[in-house]
C-alpha atoms as a PDB file:
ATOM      1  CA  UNK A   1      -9.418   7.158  18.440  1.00  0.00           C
ATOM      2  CA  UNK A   2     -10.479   7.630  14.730  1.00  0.00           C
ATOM      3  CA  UNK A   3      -7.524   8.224  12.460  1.00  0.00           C
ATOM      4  CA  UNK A   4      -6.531   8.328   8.452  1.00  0.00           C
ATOM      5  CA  UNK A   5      -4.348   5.943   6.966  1.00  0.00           C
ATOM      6  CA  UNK A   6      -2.173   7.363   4.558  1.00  0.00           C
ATOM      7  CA  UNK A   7      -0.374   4.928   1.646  1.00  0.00           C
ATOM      8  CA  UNK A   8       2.514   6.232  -0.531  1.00  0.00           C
ATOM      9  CA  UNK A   9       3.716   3.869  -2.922  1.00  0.00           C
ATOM     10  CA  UNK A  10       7.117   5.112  -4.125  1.00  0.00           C
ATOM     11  CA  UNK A  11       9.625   3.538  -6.643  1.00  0.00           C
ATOM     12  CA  UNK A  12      11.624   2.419  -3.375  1.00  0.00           C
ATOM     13  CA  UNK A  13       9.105   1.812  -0.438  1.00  0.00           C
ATOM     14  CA  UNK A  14       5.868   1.470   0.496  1.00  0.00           C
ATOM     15  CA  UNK A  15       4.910   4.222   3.578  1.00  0.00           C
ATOM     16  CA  UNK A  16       1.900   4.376   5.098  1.00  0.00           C
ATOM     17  CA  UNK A  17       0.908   6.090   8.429  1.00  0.00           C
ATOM     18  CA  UNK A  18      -1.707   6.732  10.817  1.00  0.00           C
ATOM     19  CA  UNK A  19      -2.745  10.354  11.756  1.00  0.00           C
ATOM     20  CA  UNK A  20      -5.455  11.834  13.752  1.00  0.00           C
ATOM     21  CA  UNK A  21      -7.976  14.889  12.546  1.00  0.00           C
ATOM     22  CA  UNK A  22      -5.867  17.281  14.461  1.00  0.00           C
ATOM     23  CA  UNK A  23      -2.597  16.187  12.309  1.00  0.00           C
ATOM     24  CA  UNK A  24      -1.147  13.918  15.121  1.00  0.00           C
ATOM     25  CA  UNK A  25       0.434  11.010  13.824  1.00  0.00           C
ATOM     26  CA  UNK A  26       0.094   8.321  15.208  1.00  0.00           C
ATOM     27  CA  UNK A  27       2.138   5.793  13.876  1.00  0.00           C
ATOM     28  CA  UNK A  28       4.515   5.539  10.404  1.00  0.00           C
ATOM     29  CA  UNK A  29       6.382   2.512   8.996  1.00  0.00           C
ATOM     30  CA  UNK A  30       7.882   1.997   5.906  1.00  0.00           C
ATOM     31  CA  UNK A  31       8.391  -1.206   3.803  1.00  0.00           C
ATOM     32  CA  UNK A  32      11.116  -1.654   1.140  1.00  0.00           C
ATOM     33  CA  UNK A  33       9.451  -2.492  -2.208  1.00  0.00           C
ATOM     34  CA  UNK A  34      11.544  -5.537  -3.099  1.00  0.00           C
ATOM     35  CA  UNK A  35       9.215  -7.089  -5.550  1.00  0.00           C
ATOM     36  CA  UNK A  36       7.893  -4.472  -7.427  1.00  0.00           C
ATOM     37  CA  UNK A  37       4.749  -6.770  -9.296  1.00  0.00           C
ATOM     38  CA  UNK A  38       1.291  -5.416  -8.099  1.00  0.00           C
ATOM     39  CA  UNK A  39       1.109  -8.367  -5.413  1.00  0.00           C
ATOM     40  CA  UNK A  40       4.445  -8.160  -4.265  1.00  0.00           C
ATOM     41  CA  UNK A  41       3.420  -4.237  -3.751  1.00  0.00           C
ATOM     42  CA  UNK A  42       0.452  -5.280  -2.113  1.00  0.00           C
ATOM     43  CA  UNK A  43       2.022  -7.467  -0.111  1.00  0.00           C
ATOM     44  CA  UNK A  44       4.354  -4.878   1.127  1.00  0.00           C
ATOM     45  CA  UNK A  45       1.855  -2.605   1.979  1.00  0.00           C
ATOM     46  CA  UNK A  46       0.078  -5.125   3.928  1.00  0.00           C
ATOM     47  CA  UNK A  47       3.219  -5.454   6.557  1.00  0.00           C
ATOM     48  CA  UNK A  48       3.256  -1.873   6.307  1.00  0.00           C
ATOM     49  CA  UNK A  49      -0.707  -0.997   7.382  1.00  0.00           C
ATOM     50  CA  UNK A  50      -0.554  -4.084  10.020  1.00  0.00           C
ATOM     51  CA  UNK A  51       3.156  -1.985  11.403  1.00  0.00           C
ATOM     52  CA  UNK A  52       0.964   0.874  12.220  1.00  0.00           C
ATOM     53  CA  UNK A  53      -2.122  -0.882  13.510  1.00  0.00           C
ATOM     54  CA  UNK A  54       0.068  -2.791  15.603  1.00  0.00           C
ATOM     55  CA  UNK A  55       1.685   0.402  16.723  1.00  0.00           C
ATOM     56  CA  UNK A  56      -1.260   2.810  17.395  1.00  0.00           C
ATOM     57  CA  UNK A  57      -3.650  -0.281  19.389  1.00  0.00           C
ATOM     58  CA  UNK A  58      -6.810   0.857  19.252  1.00  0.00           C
ATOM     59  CA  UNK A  59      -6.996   3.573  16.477  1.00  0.00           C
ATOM     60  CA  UNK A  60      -9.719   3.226  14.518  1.00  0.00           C
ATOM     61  CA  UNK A  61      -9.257   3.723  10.888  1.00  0.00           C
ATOM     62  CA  UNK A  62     -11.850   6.418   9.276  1.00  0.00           C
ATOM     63  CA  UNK A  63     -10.695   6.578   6.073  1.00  0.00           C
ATOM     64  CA  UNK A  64      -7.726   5.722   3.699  1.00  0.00           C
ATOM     65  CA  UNK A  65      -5.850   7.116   0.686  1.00  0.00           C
ATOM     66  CA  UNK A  66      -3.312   6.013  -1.567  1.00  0.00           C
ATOM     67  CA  UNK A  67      -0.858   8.028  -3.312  1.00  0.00           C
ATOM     68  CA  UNK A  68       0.981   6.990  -6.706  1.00  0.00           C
ATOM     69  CA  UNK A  69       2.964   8.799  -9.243  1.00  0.00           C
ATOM     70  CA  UNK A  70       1.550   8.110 -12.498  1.00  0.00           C
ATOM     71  CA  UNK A  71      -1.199   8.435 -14.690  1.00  0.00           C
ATOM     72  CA  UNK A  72      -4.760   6.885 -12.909  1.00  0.00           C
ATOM     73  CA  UNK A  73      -8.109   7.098 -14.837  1.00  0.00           C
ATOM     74  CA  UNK A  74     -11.315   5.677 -12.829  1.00  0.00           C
ATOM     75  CA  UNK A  75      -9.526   3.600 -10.447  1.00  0.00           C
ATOM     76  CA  UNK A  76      -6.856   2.088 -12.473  1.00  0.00           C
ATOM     77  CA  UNK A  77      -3.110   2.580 -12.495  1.00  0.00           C
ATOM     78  CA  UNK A  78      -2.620   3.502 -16.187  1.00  0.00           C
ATOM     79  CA  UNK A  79       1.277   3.973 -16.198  1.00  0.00           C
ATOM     80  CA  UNK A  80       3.140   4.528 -13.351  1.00  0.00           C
ATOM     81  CA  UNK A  81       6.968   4.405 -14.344  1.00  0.00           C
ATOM     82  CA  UNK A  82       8.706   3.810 -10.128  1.00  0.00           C
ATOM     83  CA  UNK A  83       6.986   0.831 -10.241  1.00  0.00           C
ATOM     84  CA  UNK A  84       7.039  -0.424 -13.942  1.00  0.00           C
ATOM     85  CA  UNK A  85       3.152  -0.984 -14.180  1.00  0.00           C
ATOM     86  CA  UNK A  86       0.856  -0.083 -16.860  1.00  0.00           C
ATOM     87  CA  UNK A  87      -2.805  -0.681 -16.844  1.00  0.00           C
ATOM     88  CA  UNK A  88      -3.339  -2.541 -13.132  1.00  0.00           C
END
């Protein structure tokens, strides 16, 4: 079944979930954002994408998005202040 992944990357936790064309999700996990560095975050994120995979066997993923509050420009983070990053 072909679904979305969805990413939020919040000051606190990393969410992501898995939800079908008609709005079904799927599957949803979130992932406290302990280390807050870009690789920590990506790290998190990781455990939380593999969470829903694991949970929704079979899905296919179609396409992805990532949400972030802060300033982006052309595919970089230029501030965003929940996380502490500038320019990554």
């Amino acid at each position: 079944m072909e679904a979305a992944l969805g990413i939020d990357l919040g000051g606190t936790n990393a969410r992501a979930a898995l939800v079908t064309r008609d709005g079904r999700v799927l599957a949803h996990h979130k992932e406290a954002l302990t280390d807050k560095s870009p690789a920590g975050t990506v790290e998190s994120v990781a455990r939380a994408v593999e969470s829903c995979l694991q949970s929704a066997e079979g899905a296919e993923v179609a396409a992805c998005g990532v949400g972030v509050a802060g300033q982006l420009r052309e595919g970089t983070v230029v501030v965003a202040p929940n996380l502490g990053w500038t320019e990554v």
